[in-house]
C-alpha atoms as a PDB file:
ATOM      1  CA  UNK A   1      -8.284 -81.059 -83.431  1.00  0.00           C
ATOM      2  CA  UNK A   2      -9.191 -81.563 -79.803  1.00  0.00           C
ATOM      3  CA  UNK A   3     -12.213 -84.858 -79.425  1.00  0.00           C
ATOM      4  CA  UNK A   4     -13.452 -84.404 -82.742  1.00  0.00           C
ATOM      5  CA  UNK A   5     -13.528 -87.729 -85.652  1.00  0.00           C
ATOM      6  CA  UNK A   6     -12.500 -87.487 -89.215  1.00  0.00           C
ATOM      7  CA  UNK A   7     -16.317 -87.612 -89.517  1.00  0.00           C
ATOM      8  CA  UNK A   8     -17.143 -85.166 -87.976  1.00  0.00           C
ATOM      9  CA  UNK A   9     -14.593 -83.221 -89.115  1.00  0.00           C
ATOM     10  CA  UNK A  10     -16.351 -83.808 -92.655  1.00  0.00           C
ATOM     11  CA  UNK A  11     -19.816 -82.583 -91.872  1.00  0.00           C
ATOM     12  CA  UNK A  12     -18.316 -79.038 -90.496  1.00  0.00           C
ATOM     13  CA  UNK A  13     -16.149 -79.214 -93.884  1.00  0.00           C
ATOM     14  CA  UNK A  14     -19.621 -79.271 -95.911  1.00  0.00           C
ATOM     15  CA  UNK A  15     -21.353 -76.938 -93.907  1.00  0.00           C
ATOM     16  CA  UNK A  16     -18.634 -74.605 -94.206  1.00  0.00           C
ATOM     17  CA  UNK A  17     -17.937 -75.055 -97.805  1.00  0.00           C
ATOM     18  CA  UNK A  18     -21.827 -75.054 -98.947  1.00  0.00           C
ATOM     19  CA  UNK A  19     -21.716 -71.115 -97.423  1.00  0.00           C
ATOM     20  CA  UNK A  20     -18.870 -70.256 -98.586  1.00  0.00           C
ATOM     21  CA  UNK A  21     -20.441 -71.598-102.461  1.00  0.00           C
ATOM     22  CA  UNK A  22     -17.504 -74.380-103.143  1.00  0.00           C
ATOM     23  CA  UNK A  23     -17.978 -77.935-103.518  1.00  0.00           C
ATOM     24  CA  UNK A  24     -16.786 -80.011-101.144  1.00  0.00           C
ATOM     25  CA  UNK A  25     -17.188 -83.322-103.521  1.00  0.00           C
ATOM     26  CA  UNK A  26     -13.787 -85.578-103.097  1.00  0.00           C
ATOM     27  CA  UNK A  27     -12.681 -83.537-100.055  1.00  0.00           C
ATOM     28  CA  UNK A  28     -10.053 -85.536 -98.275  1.00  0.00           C
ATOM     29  CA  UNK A  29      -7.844 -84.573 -95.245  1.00  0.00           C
ATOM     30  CA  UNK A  30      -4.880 -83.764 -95.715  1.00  0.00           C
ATOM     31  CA  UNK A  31      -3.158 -82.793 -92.258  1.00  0.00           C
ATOM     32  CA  UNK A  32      -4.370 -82.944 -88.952  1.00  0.00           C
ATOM     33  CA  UNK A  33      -2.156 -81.742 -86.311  1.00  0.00           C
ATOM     34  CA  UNK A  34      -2.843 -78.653 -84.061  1.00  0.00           C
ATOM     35  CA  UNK A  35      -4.922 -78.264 -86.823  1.00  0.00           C
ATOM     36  CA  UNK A  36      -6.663 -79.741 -89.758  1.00  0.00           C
ATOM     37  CA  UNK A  37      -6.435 -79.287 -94.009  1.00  0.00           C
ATOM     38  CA  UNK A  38      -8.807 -80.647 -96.097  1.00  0.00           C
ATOM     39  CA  UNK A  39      -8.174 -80.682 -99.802  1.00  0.00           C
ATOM     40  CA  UNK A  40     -11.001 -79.595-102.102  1.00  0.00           C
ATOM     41  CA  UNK A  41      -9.911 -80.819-105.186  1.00  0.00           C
ATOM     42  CA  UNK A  42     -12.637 -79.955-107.059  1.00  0.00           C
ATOM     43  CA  UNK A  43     -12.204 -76.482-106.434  1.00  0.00           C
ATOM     44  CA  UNK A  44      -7.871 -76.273-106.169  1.00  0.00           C
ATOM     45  CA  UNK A  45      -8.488 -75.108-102.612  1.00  0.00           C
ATOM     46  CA  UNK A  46      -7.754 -76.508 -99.042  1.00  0.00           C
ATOM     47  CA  UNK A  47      -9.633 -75.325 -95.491  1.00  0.00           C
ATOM     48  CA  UNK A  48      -7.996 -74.663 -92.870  1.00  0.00           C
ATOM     49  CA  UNK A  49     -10.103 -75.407 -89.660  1.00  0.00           C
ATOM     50  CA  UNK A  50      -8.486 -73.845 -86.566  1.00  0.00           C
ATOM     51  CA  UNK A  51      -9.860 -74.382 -83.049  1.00  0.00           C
ATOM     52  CA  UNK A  52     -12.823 -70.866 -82.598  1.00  0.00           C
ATOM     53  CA  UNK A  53     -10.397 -69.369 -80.562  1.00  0.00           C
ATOM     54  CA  UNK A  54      -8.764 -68.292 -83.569  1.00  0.00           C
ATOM     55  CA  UNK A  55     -11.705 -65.927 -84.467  1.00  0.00           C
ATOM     56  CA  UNK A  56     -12.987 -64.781 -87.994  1.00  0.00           C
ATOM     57  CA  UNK A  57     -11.561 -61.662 -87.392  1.00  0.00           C
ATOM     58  CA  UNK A  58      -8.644 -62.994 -86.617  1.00  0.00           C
ATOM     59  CA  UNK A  59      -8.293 -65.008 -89.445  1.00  0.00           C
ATOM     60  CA  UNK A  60     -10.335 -62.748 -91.866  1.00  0.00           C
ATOM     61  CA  UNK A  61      -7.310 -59.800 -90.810  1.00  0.00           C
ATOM     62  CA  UNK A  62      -4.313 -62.950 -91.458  1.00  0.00           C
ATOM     63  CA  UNK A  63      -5.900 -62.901 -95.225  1.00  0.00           C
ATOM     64  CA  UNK A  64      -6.082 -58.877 -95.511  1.00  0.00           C
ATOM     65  CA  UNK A  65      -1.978 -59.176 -94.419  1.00  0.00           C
ATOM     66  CA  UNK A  66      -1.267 -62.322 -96.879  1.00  0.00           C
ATOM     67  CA  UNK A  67      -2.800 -60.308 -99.476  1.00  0.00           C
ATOM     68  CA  UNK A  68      -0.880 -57.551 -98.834  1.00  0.00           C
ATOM     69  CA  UNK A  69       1.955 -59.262 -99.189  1.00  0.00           C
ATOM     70  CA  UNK A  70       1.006 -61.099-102.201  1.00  0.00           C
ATOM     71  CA  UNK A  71       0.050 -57.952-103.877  1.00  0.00           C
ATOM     72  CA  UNK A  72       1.658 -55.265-102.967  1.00  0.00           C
ATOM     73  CA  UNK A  73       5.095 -57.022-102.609  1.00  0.00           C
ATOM     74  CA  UNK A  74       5.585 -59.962-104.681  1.00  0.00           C
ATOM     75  CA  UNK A  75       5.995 -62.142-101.616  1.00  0.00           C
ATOM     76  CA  UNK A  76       6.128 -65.895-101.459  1.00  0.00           C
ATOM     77  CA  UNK A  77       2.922 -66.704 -99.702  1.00  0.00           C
ATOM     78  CA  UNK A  78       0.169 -69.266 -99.772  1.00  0.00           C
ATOM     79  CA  UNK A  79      -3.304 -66.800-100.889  1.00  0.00           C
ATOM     80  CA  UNK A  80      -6.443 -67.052 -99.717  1.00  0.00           C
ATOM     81  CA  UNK A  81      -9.327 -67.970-102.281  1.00  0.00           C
ATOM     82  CA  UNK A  82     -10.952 -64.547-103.725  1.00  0.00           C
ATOM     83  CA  UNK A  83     -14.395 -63.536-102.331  1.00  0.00           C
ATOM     84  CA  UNK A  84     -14.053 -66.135 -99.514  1.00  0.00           C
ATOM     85  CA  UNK A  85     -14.542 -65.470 -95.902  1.00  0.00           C
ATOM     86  CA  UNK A  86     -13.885 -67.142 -93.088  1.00  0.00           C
ATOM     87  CA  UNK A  87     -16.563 -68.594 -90.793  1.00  0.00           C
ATOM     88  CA  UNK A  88     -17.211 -70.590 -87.901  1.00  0.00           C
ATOM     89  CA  UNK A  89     -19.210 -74.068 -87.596  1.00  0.00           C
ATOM     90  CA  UNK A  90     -19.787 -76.360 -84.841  1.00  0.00           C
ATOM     91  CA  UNK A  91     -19.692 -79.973 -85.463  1.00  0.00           C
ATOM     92  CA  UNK A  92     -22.256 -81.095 -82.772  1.00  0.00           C
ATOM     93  CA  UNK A  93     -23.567 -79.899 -79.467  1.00  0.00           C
ATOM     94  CA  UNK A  94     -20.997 -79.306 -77.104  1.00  0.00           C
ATOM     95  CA  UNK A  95     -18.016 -79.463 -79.416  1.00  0.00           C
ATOM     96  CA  UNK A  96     -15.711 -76.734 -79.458  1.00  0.00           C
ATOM     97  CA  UNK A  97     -16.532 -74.431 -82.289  1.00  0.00           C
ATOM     98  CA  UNK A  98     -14.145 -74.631 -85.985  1.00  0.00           C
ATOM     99  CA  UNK A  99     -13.142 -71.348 -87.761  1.00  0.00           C
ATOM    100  CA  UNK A 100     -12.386 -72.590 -90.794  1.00  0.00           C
ATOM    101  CA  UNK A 101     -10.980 -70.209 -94.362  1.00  0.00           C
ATOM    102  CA  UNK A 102     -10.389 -71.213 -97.896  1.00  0.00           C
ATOM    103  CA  UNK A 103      -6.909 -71.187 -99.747  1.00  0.00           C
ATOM    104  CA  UNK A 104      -5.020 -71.698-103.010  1.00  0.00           C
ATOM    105  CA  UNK A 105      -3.651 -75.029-103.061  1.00  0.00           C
ATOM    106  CA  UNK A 106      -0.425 -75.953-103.930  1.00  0.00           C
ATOM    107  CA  UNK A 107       0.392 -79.675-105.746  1.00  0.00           C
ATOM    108  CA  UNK A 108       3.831 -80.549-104.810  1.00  0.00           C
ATOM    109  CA  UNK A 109       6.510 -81.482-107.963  1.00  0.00           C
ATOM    110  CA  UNK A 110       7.024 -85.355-107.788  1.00  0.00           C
ATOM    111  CA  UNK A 111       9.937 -85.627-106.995  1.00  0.00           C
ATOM    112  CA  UNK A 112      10.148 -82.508-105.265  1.00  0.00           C
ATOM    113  CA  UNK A 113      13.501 -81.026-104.186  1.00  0.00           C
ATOM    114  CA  UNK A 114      13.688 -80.960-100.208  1.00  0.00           C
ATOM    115  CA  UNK A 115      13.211 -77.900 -98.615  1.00  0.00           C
ATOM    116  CA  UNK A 116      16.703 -75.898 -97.265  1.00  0.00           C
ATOM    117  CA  UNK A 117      16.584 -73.877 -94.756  1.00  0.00           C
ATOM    118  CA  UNK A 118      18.454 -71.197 -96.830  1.00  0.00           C
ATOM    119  CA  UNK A 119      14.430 -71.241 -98.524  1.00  0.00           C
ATOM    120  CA  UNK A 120      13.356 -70.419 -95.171  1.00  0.00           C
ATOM    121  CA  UNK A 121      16.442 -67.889 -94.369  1.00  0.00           C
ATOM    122  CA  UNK A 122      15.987 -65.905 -97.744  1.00  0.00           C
ATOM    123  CA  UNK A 123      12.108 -65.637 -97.091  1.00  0.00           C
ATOM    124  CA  UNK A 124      12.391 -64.135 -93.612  1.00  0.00           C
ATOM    125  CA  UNK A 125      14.576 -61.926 -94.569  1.00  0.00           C
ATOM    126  CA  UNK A 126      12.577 -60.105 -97.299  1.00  0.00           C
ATOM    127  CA  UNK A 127       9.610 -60.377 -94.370  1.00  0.00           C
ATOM    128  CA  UNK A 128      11.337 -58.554 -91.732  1.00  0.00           C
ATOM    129  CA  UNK A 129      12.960 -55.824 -94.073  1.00  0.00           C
ATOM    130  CA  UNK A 130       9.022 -55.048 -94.982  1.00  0.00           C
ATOM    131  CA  UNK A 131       7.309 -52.095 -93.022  1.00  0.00           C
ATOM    132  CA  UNK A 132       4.213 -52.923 -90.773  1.00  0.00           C
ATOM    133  CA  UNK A 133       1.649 -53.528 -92.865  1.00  0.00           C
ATOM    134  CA  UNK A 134      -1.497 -50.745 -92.969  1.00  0.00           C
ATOM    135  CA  UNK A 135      -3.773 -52.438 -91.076  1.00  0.00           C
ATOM    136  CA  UNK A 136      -3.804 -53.173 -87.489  1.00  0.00           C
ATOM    137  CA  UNK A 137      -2.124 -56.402 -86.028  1.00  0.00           C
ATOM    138  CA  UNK A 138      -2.031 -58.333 -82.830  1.00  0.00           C
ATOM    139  CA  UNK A 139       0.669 -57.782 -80.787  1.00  0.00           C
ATOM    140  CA  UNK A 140       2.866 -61.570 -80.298  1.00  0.00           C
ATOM    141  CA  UNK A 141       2.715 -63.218 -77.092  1.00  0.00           C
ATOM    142  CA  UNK A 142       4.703 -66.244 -76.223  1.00  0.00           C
ATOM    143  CA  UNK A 143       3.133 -69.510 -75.769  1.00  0.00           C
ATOM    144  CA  UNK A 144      -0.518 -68.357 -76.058  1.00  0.00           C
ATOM    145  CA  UNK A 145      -1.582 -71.497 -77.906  1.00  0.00           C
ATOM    146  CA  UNK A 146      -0.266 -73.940 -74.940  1.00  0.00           C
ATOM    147  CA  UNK A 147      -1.523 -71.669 -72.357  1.00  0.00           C
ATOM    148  CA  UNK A 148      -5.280 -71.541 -74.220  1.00  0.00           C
ATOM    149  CA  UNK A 149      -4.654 -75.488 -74.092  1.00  0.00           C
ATOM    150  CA  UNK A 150      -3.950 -75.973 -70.614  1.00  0.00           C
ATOM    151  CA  UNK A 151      -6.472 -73.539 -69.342  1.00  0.00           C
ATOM    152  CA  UNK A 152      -9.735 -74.184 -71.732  1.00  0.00           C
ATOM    153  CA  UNK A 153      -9.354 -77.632 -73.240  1.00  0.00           C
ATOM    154  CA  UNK A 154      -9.075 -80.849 -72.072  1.00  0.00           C
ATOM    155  CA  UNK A 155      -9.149 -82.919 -70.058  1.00  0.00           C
ATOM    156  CA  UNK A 156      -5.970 -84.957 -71.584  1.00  0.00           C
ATOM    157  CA  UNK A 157      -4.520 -87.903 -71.263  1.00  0.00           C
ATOM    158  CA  UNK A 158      -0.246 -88.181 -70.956  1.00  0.00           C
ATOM    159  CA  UNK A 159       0.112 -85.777 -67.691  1.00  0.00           C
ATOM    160  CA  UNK A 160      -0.806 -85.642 -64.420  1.00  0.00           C
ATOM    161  CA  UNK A 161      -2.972 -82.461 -62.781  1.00  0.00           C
ATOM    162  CA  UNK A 162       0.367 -81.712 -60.960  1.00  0.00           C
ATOM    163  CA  UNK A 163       2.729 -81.802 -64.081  1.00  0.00           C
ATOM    164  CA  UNK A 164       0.080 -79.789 -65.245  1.00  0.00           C
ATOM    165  CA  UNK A 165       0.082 -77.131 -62.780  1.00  0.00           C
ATOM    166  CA  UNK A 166       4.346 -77.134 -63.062  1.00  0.00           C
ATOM    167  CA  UNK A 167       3.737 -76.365 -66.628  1.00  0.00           C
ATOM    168  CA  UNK A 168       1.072 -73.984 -66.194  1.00  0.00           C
ATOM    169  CA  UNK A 169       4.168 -72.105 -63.930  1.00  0.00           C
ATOM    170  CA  UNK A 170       7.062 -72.668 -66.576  1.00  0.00           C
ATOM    171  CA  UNK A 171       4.524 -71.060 -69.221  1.00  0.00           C
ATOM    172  CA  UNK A 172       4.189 -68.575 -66.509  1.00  0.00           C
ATOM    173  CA  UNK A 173       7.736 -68.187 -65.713  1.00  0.00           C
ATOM    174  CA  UNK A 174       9.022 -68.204 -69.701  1.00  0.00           C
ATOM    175  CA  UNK A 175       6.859 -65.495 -70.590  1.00  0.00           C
ATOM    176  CA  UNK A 176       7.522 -62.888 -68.211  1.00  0.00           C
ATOM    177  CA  UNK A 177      11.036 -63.308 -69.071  1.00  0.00           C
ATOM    178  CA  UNK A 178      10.562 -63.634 -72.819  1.00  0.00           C
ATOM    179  CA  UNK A 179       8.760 -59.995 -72.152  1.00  0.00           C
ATOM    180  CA  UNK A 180      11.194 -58.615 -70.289  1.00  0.00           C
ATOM    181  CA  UNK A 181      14.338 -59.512 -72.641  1.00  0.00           C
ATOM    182  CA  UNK A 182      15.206 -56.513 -75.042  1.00  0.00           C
ATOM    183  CA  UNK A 183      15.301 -58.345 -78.360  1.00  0.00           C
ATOM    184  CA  UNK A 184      18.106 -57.078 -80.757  1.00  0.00           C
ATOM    185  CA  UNK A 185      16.796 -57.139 -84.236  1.00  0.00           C
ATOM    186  CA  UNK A 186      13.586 -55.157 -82.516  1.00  0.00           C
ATOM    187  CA  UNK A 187       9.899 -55.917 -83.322  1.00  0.00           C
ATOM    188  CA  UNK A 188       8.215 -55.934 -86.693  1.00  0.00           C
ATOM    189  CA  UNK A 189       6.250 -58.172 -88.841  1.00  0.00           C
ATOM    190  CA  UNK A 190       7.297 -61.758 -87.938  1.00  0.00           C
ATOM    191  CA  UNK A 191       5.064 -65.231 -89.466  1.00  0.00           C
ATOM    192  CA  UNK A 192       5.326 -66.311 -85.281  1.00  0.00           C
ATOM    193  CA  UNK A 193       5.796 -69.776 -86.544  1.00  0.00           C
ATOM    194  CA  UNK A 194       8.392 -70.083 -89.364  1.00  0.00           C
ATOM    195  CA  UNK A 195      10.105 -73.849 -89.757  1.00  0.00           C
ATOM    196  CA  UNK A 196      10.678 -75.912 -92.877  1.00  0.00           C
ATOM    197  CA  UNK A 197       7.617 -77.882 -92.815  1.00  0.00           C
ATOM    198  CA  UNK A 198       5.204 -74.839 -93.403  1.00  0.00           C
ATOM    199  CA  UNK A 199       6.813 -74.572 -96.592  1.00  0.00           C
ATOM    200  CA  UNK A 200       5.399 -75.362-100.077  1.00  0.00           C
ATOM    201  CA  UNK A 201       6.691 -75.190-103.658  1.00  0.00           C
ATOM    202  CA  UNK A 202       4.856 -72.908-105.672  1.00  0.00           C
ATOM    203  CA  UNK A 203       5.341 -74.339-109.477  1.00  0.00           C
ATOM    204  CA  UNK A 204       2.620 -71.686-111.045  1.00  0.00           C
ATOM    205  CA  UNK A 205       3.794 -70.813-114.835  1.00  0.00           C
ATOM    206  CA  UNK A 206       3.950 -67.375-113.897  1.00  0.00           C
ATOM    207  CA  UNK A 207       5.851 -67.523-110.390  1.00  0.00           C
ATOM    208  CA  UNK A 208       8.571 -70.495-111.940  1.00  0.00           C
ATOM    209  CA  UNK A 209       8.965 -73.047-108.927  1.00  0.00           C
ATOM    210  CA  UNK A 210       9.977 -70.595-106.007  1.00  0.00           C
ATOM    211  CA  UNK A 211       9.395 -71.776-102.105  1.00  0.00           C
ATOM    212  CA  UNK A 212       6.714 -69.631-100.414  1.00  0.00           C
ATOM    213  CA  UNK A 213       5.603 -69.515 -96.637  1.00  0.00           C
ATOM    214  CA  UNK A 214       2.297 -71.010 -95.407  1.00  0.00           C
ATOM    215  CA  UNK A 215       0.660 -71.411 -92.065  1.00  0.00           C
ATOM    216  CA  UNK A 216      -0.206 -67.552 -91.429  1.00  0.00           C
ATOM    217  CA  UNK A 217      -2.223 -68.126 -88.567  1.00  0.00           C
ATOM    218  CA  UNK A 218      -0.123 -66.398 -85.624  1.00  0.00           C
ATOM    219  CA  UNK A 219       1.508 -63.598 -87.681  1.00  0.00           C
ATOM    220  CA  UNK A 220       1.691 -60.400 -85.905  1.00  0.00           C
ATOM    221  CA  UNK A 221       3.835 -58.052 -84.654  1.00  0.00           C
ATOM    222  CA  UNK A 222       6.733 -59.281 -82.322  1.00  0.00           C
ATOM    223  CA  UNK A 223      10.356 -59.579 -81.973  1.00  0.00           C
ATOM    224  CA  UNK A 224      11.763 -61.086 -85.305  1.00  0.00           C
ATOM    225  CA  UNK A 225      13.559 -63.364 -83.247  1.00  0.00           C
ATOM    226  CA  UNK A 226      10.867 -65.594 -82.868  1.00  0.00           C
ATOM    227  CA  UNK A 227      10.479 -66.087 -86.757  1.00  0.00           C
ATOM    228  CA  UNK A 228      14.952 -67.771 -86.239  1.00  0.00           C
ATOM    229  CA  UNK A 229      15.038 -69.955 -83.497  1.00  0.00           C
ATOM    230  CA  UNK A 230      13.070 -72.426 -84.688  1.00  0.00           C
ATOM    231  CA  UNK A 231      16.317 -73.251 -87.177  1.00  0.00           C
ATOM    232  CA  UNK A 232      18.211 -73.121 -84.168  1.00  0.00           C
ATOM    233  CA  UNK A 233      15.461 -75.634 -82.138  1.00  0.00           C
ATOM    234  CA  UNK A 234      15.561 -78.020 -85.295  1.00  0.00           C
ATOM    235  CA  UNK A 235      19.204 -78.860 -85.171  1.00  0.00           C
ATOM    236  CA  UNK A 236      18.922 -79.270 -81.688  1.00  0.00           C
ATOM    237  CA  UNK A 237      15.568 -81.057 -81.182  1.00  0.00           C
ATOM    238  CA  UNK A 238      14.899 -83.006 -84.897  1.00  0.00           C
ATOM    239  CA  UNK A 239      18.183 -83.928 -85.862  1.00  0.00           C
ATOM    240  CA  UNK A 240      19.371 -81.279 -87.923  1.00  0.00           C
ATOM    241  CA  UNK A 241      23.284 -80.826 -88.507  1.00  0.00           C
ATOM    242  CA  UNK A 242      25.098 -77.708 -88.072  1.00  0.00           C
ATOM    243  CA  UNK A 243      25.421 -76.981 -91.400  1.00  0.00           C
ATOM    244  CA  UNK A 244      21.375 -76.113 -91.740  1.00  0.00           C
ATOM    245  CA  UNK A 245      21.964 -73.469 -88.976  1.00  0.00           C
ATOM    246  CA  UNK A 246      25.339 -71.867 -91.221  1.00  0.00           C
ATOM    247  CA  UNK A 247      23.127 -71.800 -94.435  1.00  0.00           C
ATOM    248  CA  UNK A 248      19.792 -70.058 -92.886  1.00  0.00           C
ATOM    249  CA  UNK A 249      22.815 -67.552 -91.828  1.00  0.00           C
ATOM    250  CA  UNK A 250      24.887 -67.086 -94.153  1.00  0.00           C
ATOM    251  CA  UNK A 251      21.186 -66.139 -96.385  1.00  0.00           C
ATOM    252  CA  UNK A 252      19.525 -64.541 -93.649  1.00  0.00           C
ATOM    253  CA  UNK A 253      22.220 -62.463 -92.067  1.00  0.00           C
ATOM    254  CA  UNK A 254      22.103 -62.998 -88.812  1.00  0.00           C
ATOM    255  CA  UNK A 255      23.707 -65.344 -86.255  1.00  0.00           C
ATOM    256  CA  UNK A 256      21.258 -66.214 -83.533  1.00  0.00           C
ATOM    257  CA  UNK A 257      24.265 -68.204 -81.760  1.00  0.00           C
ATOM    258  CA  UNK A 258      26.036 -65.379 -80.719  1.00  0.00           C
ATOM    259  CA  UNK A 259      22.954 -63.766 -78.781  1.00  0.00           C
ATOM    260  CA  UNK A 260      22.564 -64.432 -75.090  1.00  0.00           C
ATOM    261  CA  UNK A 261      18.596 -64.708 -75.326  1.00  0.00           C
ATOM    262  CA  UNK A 262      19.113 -67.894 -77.153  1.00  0.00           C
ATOM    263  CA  UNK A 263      18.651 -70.454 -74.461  1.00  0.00           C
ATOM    264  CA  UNK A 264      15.381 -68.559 -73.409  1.00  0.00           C
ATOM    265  CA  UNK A 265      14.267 -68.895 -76.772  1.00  0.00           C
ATOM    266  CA  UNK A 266      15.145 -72.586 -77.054  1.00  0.00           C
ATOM    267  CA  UNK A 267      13.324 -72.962 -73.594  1.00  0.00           C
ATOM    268  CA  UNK A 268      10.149 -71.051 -74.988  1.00  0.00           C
ATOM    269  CA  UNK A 269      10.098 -73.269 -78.864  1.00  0.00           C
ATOM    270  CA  UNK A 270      10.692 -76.447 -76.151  1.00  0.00           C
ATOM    271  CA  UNK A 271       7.271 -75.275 -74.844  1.00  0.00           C
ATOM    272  CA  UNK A 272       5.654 -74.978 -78.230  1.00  0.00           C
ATOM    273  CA  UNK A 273       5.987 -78.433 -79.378  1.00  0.00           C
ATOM    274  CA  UNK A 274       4.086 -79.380 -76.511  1.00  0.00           C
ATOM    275  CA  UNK A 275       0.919 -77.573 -77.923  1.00  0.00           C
ATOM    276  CA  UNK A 276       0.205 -80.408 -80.901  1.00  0.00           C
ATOM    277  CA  UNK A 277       0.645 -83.463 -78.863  1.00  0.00           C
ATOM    278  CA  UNK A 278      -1.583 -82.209 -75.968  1.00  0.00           C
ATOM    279  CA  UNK A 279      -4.164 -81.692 -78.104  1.00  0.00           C
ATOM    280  CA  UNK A 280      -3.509 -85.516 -79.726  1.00  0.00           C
ATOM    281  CA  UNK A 281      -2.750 -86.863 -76.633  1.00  0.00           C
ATOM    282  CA  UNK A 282      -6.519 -88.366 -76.042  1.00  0.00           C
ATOM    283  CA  UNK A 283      -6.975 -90.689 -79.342  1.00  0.00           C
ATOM    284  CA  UNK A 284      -3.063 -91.134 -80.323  1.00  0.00           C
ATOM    285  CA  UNK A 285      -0.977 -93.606 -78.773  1.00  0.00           C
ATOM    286  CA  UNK A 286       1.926 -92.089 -80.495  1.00  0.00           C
ATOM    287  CA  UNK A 287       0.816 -88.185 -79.222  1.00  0.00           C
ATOM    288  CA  UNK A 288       1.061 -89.668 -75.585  1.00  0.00           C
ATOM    289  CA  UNK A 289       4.452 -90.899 -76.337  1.00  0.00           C
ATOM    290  CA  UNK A 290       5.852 -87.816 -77.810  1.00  0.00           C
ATOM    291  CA  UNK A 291       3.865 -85.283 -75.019  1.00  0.00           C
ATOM    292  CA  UNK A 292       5.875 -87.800 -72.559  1.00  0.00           C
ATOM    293  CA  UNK A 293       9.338 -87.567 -73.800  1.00  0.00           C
ATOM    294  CA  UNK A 294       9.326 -83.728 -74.726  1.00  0.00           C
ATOM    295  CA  UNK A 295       7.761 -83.239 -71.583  1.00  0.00           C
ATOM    296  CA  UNK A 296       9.778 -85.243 -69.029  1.00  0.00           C
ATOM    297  CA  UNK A 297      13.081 -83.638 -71.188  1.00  0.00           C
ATOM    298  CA  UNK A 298      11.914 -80.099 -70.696  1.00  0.00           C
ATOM    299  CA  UNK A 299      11.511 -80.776 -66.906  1.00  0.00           C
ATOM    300  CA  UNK A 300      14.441 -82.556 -66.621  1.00  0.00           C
ATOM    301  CA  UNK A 301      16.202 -79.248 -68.138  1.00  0.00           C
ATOM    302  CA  UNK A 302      17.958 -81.706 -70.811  1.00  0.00           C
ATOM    303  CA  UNK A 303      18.715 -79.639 -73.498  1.00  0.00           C
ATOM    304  CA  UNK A 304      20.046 -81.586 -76.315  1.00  0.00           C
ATOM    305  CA  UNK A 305      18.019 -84.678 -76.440  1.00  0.00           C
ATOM    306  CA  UNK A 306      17.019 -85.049 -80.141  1.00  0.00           C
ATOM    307  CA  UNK A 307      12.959 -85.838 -80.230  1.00  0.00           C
ATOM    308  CA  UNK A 308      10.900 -88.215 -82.269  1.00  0.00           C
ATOM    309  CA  UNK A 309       8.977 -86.093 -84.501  1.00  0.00           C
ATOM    310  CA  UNK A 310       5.497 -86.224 -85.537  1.00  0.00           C
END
């Protein structure tokens, strides 16, 4: 979360949880990435803050469709908490605003089995054989989260204002092309940002221990594309062996290798991981690092360096 201390971070947690009538007592974070999670533990919940471009009504129609889904269809999905809503609090003058909702949380078995990406394959593929769901949805867009970063936030440390203005074109560039491309498993319902470490365990006695899909915050309705390649961009970019692209396949259906759009799409999820470490860049040594070598490999036009993760 862009300029903003884990203290801070804590008053906007009470604020928000004191109107939304949950206790706050214990709270500890949790993550804090692109975004932060607090757990409540008093109440079994986590917050989500999200930077206030992600509205309330943005969020508040992410819970209506995670319901939905939930609900009406059985899927595996982190819930929101009943008779929440979400709402927006600023943690001092001049800081960017937080939208911040409640959730179920989910303790993790210990041990807990590692995550395949068959889990992730089998769950996308129940996702994109749903219809639309009856309420309206945002349209995707590529790389709207790095573009809102490199137009409205900031100032960062880790690039200069010219390798900022080449990225601002390559964002540029990337999406006209992503829009122009005619997608071959066509538009639909896609979670806009589905890799293995948005997923939980859910060990509830009356689910058994089944994997479900969190991190709802960009899903909308795009090409379901966007929900495979980042399998592909993990084997390529984290380390992942070719065998974790055959089994997301071999459940999912589909093989993403064999469709010329691919490099475009490994260009665009290059472009994404830049996003988090931006926004780090300022207070985190190890966020200037990472911004530098994903950045001077995308420019470079190295595709198969393997990247430090974070």
């Amino acid at each position: 979360m862009v300029d903003l201390t884990d203290a801070e971070l804590h008053e906007a947690l009470s604020e928000a949880s004191e109107r939304a009538s949950l206790s706050a007592e214990g709270a500890r974070i949790i993550h804090h990435y692109s975004n932060a999670v607090f757990l409540l533990p008093a109440e079994d919940a986590v917050a989500r803050m999200t930077p206030e471009s992600r509205s309330v009504a943005q969020i508040g129609t992410t819970q209506q469709v995670v319901r939905w889904l939930c609900d009406d269809h059985g899927f595996g999905a982190t819930s929101p908490i009943a008779g929440t809503t979400p709402t927006v609090v600023r943690p001092r003058q001049g800081a960017p605003g937080l939208t911040v909702s409640f959730w179920h949380y989910y303790p993790q078995p210990d041990p807990a089995e590692a995550f395949d990406s068959a889990h992730l394959g089998s769950l996308l593929r129940d996702l994109h054989a749903l219809t639309e769901p009856p309420l309206a949805l945002p349209r995707w867009r590529p790389l709207t989260s790095l573009r809102n970063v490199l137009t409205s936030e900031g100032p960062y440390e880790g690039l200069s204002s010219a390798e900022r203005e080449w990225l601002l074109e390559e964002v540029a560039s990337v999406t006209e092309r992503v829009d122009r491309y005619d997608w071959p498993l066509g538009t639909g319902l896609i979670h806009a940002d589905a890799w293995a470490g948005n997923l939980l365990w859910d060990v509830t006695a009356s689910a058994g221990q089944r994997a479900i899909l969190g991190d709802w915050d960009g899903v909308s309705i795009g090409p379901r594309e966007m929900d495979l390649i980042p399998t592909w961009h993990a084997a390529t970019r984290y380390g992942r062996d070719k065998a974790w692209i055959e089994r997301f396949v071999d459940t999912y259906g589909y093989d993403l290798s064999e469709e010329p759009g691919l490099d475009l799409l490994m260009r665009m999820r290059d472009l994404v991981q830049l996003s988090g470490p931006l926004r780090r860049a300022n207070r985190s040594a190890a966020h200037r690092a990472a911004l530098r070598e994903r950045f001077d490999a995308i420019r470079a036009g190295d595709t198969a360096m393997t990247w430090t993760g974070l």
